[in-house]
N, C-alpha and C. Protein backbone atom coordinates (compact mmCIF):
# COMPACT_ATOMS: atom_id res chain seq x y z
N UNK A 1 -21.92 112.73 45.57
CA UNK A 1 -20.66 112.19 45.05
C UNK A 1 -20.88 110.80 44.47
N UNK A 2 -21.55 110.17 45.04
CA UNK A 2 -21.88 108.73 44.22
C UNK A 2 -22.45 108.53 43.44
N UNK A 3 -23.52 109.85 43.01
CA UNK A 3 -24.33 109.44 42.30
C UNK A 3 -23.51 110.12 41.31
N UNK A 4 -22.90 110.94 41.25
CA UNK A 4 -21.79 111.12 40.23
C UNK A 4 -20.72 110.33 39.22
N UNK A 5 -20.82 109.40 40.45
CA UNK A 5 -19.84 108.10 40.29
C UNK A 5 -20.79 106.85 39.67
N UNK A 6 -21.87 106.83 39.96
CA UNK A 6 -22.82 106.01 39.45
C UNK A 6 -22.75 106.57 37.90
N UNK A 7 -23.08 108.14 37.38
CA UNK A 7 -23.39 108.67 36.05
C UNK A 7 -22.51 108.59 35.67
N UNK A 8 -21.31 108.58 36.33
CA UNK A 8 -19.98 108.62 35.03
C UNK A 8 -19.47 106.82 34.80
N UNK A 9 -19.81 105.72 35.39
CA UNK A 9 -20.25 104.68 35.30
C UNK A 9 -20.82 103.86 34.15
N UNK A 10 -21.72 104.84 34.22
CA UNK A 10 -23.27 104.50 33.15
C UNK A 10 -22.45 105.11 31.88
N UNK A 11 -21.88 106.06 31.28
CA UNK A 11 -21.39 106.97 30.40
C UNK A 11 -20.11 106.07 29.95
N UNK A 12 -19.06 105.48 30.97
CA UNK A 12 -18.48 105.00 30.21
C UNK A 12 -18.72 103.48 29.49
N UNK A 13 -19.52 102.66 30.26
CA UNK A 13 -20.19 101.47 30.08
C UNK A 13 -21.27 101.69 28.21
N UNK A 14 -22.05 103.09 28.53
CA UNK A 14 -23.05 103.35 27.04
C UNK A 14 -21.94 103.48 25.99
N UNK A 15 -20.50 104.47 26.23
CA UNK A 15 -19.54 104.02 25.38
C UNK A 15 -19.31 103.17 24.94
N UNK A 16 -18.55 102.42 25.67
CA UNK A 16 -18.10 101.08 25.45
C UNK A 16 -19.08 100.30 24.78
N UNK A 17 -20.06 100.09 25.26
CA UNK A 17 -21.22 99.40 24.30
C UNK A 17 -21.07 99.82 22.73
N UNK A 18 -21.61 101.81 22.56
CA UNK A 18 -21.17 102.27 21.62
C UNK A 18 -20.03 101.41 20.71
N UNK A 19 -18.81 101.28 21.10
CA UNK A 19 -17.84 100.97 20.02
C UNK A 19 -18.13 99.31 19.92
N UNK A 20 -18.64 98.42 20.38
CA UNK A 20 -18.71 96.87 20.14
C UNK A 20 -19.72 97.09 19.26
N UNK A 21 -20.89 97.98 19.42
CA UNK A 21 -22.28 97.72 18.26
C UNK A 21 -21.67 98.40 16.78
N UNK A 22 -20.45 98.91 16.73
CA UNK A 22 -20.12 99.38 15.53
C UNK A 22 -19.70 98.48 14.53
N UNK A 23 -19.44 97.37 14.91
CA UNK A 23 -18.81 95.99 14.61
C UNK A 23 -17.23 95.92 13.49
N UNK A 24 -17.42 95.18 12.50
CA UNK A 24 -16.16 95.17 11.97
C UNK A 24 -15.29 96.45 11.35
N UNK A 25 -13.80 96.81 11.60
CA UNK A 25 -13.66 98.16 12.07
C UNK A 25 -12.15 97.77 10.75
N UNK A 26 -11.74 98.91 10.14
CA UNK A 26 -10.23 98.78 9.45
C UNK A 26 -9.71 100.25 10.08
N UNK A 27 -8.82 100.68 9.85
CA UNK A 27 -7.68 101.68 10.41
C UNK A 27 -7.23 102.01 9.60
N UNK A 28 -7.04 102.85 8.94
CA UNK A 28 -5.80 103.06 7.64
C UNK A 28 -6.50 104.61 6.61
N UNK A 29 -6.09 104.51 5.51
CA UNK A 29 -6.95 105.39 3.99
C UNK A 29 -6.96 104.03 3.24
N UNK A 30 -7.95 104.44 2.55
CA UNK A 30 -8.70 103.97 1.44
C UNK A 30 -7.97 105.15 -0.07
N UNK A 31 -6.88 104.87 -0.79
CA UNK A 31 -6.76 105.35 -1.32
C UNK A 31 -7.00 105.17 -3.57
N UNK A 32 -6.87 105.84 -3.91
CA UNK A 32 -6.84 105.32 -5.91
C UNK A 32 -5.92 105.51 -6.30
N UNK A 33 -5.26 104.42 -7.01
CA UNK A 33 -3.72 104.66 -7.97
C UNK A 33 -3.78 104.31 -9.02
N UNK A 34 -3.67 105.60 -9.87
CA UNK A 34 -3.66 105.35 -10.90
C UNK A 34 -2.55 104.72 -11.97
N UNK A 35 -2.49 103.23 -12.61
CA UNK A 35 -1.49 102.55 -12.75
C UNK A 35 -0.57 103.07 -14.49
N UNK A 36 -1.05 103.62 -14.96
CA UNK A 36 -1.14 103.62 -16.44
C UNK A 36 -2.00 103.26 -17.32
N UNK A 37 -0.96 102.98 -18.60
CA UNK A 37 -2.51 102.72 -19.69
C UNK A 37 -2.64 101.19 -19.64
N UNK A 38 -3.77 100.46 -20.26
CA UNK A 38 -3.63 99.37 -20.49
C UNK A 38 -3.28 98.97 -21.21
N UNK A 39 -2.76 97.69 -21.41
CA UNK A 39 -2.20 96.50 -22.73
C UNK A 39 -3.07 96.85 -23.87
N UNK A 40 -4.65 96.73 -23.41
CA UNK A 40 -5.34 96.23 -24.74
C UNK A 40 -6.60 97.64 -24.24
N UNK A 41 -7.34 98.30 -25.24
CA UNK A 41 -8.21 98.94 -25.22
C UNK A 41 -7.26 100.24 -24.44
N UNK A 42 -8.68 101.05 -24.56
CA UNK A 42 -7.93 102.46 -24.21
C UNK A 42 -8.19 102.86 -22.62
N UNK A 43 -7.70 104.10 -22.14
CA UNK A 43 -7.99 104.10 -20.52
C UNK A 43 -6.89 104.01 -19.54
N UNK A 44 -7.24 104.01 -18.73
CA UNK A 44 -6.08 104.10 -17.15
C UNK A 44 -6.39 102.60 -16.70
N UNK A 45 -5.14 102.15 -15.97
CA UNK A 45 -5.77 101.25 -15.07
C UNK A 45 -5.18 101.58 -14.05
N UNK A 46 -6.59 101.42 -13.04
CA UNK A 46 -6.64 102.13 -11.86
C UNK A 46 -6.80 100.86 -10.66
N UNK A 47 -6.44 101.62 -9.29
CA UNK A 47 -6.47 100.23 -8.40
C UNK A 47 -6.56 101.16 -6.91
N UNK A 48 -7.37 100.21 -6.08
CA UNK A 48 -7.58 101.02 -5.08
C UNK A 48 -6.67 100.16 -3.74
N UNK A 49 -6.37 101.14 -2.42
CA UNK A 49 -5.50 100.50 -2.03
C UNK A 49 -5.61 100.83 -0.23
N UNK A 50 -5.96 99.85 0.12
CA UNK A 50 -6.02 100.36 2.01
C UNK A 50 -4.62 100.63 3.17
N UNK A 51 -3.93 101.68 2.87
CA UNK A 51 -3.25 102.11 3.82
C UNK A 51 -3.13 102.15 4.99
N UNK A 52 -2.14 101.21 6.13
CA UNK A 52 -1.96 101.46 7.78
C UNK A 52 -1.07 101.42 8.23
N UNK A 53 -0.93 101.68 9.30
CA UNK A 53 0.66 101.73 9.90
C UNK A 53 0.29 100.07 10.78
N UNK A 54 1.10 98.95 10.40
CA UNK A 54 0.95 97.79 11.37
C UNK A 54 1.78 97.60 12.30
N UNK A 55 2.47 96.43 12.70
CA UNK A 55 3.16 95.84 13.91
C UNK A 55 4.36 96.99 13.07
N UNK A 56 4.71 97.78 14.65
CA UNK A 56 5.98 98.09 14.60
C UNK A 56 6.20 99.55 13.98
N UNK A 57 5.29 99.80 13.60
CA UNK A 57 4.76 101.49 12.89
C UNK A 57 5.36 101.19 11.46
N UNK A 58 5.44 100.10 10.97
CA UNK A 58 5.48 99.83 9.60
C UNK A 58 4.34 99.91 8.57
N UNK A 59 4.17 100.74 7.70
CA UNK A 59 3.25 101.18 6.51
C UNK A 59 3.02 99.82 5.67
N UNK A 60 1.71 99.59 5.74
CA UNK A 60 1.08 98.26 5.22
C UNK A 60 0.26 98.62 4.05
N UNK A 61 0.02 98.22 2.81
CA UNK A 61 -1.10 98.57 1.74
C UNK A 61 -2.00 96.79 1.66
N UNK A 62 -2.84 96.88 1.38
CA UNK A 62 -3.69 96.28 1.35
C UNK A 62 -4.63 96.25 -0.25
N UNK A 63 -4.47 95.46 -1.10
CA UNK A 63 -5.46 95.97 -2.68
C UNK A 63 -6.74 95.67 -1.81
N UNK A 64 -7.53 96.41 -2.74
CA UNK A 64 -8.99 96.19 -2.51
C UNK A 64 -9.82 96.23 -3.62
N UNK A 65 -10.70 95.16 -3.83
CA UNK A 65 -11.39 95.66 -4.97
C UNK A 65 -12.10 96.12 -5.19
N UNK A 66 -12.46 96.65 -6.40
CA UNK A 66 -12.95 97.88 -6.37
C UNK A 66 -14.52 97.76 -6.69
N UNK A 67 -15.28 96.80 -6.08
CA UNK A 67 -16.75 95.99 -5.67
C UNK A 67 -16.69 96.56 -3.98
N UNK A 68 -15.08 96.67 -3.37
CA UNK A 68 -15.31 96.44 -2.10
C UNK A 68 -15.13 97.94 -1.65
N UNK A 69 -14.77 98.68 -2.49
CA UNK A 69 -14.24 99.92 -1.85
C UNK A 69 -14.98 100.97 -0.83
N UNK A 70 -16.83 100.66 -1.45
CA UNK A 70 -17.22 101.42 -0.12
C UNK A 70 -17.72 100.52 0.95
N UNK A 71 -17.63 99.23 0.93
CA UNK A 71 -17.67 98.61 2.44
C UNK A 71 -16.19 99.12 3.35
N UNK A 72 -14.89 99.03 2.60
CA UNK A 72 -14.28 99.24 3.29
C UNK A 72 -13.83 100.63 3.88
N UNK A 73 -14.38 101.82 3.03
CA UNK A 73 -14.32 103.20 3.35
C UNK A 73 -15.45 103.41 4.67
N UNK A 74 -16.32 102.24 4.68
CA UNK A 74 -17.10 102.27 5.63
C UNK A 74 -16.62 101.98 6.94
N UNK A 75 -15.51 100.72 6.81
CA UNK A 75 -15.03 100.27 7.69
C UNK A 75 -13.54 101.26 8.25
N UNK A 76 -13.78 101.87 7.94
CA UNK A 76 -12.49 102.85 8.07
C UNK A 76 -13.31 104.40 8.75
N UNK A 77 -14.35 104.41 8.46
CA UNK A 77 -15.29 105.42 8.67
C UNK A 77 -15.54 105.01 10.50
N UNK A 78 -16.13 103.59 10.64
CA UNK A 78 -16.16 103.34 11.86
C UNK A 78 -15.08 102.96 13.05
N UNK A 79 -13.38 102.94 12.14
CA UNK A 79 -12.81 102.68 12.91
C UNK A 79 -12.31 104.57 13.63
N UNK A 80 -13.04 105.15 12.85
CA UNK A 80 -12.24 106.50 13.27
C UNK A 80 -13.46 107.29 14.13
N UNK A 81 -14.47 106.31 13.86
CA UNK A 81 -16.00 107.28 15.21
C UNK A 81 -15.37 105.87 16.51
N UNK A 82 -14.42 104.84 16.21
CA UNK A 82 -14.76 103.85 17.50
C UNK A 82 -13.13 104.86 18.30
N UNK A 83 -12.18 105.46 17.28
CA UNK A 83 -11.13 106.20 18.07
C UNK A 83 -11.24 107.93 19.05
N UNK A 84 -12.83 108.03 18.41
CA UNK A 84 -13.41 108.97 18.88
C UNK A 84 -13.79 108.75 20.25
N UNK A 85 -14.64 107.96 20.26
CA UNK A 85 -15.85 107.38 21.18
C UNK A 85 -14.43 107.17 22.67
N UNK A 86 -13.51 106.13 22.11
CA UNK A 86 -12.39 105.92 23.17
C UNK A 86 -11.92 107.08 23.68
N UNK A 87 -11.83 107.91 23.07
CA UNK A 87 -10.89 109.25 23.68
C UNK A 87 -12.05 109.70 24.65
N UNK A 88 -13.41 109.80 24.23
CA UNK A 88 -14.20 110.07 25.36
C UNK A 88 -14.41 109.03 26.44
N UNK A 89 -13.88 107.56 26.20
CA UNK A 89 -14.23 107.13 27.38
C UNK A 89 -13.04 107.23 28.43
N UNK A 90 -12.04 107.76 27.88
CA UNK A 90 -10.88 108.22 28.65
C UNK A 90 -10.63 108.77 29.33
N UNK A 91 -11.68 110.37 29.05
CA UNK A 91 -11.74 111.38 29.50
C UNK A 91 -13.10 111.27 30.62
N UNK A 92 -13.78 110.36 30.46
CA UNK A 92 -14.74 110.07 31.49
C UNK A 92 -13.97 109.02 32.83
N UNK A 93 -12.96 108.40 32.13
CA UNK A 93 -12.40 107.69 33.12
C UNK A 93 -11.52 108.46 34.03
N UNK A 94 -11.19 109.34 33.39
CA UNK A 94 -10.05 110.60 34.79
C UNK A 94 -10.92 111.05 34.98
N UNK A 95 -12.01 111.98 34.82
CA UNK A 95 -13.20 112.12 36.04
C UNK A 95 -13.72 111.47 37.05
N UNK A 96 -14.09 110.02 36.68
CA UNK A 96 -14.16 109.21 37.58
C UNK A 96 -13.37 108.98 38.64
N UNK A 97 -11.75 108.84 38.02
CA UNK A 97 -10.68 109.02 38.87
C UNK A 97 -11.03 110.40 39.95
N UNK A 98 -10.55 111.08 39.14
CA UNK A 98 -11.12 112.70 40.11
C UNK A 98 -11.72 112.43 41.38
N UNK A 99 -13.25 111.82 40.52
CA UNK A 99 -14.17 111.79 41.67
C UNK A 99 -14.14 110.93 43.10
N UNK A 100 -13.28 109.98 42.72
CA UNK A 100 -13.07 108.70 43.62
C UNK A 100 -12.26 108.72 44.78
N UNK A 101 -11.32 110.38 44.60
CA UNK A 101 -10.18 110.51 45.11
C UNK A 101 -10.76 110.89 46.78
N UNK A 102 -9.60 110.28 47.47
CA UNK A 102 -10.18 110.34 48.68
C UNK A 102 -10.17 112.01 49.37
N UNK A 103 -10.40 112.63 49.75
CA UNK A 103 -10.18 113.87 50.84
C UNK A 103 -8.83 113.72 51.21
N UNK A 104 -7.83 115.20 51.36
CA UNK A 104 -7.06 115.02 51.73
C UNK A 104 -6.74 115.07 53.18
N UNK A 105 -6.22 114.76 54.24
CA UNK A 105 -5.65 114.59 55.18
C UNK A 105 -5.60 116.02 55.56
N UNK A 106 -5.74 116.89 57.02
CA UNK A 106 -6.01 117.88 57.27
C UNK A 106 -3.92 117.86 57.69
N UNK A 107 -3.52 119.01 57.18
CA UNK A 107 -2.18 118.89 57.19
C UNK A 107 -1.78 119.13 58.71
N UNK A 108 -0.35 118.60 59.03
CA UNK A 108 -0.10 117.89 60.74
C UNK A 108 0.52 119.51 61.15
N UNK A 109 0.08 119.80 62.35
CA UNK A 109 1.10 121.17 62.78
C UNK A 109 2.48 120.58 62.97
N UNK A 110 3.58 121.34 63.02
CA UNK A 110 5.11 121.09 62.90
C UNK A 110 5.14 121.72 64.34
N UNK A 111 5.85 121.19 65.09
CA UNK A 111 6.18 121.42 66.38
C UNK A 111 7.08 122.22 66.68
């Protein structure tokens, strides 16, 4: 039993490590909008745009430019393996729970 408790320990701790070495993290889509034509010369103008829900479950856009678009598809990439990684350390943490739980009490005869 402890050493159970020791491995599920170790598992959520290598997690946790897991999501800090992933480092800077965004939340949202990375999306393209296409704006119309331009003033001068021919073509679309286009614009890219980082989507999230912020304080309050209010829908936030963010421009991004479009030099930055795959750092930040990156950063959106890691915020959704660091929401992964959590759900497993969650699920290692009610095991742990599980495991920790004491024996129950041998039930009392009723007189």
């Amino acid at each position: 039993m402890a050493d159970r408790q020791e491995r599920l320990h170790q598992q959520i701790t290598a997690q946790l490590t897991r999501i800090v070495e992933l480092g800077p993290m965004l939340k949202g889509t990375v999306s393209e909008v296409r704006r119309g034509p331009r003033k001068r010369g021919s073509g679309q103008r286009t614009a890219h745009l980082l989507t999230y829900k912020g304080k309050g479950n209010k829908t936030r856009t963010v421009y991004v430019p479009a030099q930055r678009v795959s750092e930040v598809q990156s950063m959106v990439a890691k915020h959704r393996e660091a929401t992964r990684t959590l759900d497993r350390v969650v699920d290692l943490s009610v095991d742990l729970f599980k495991a920790k739980r004491e024996p129950l009490a041998p039930a009392r005869k009723e007189r």
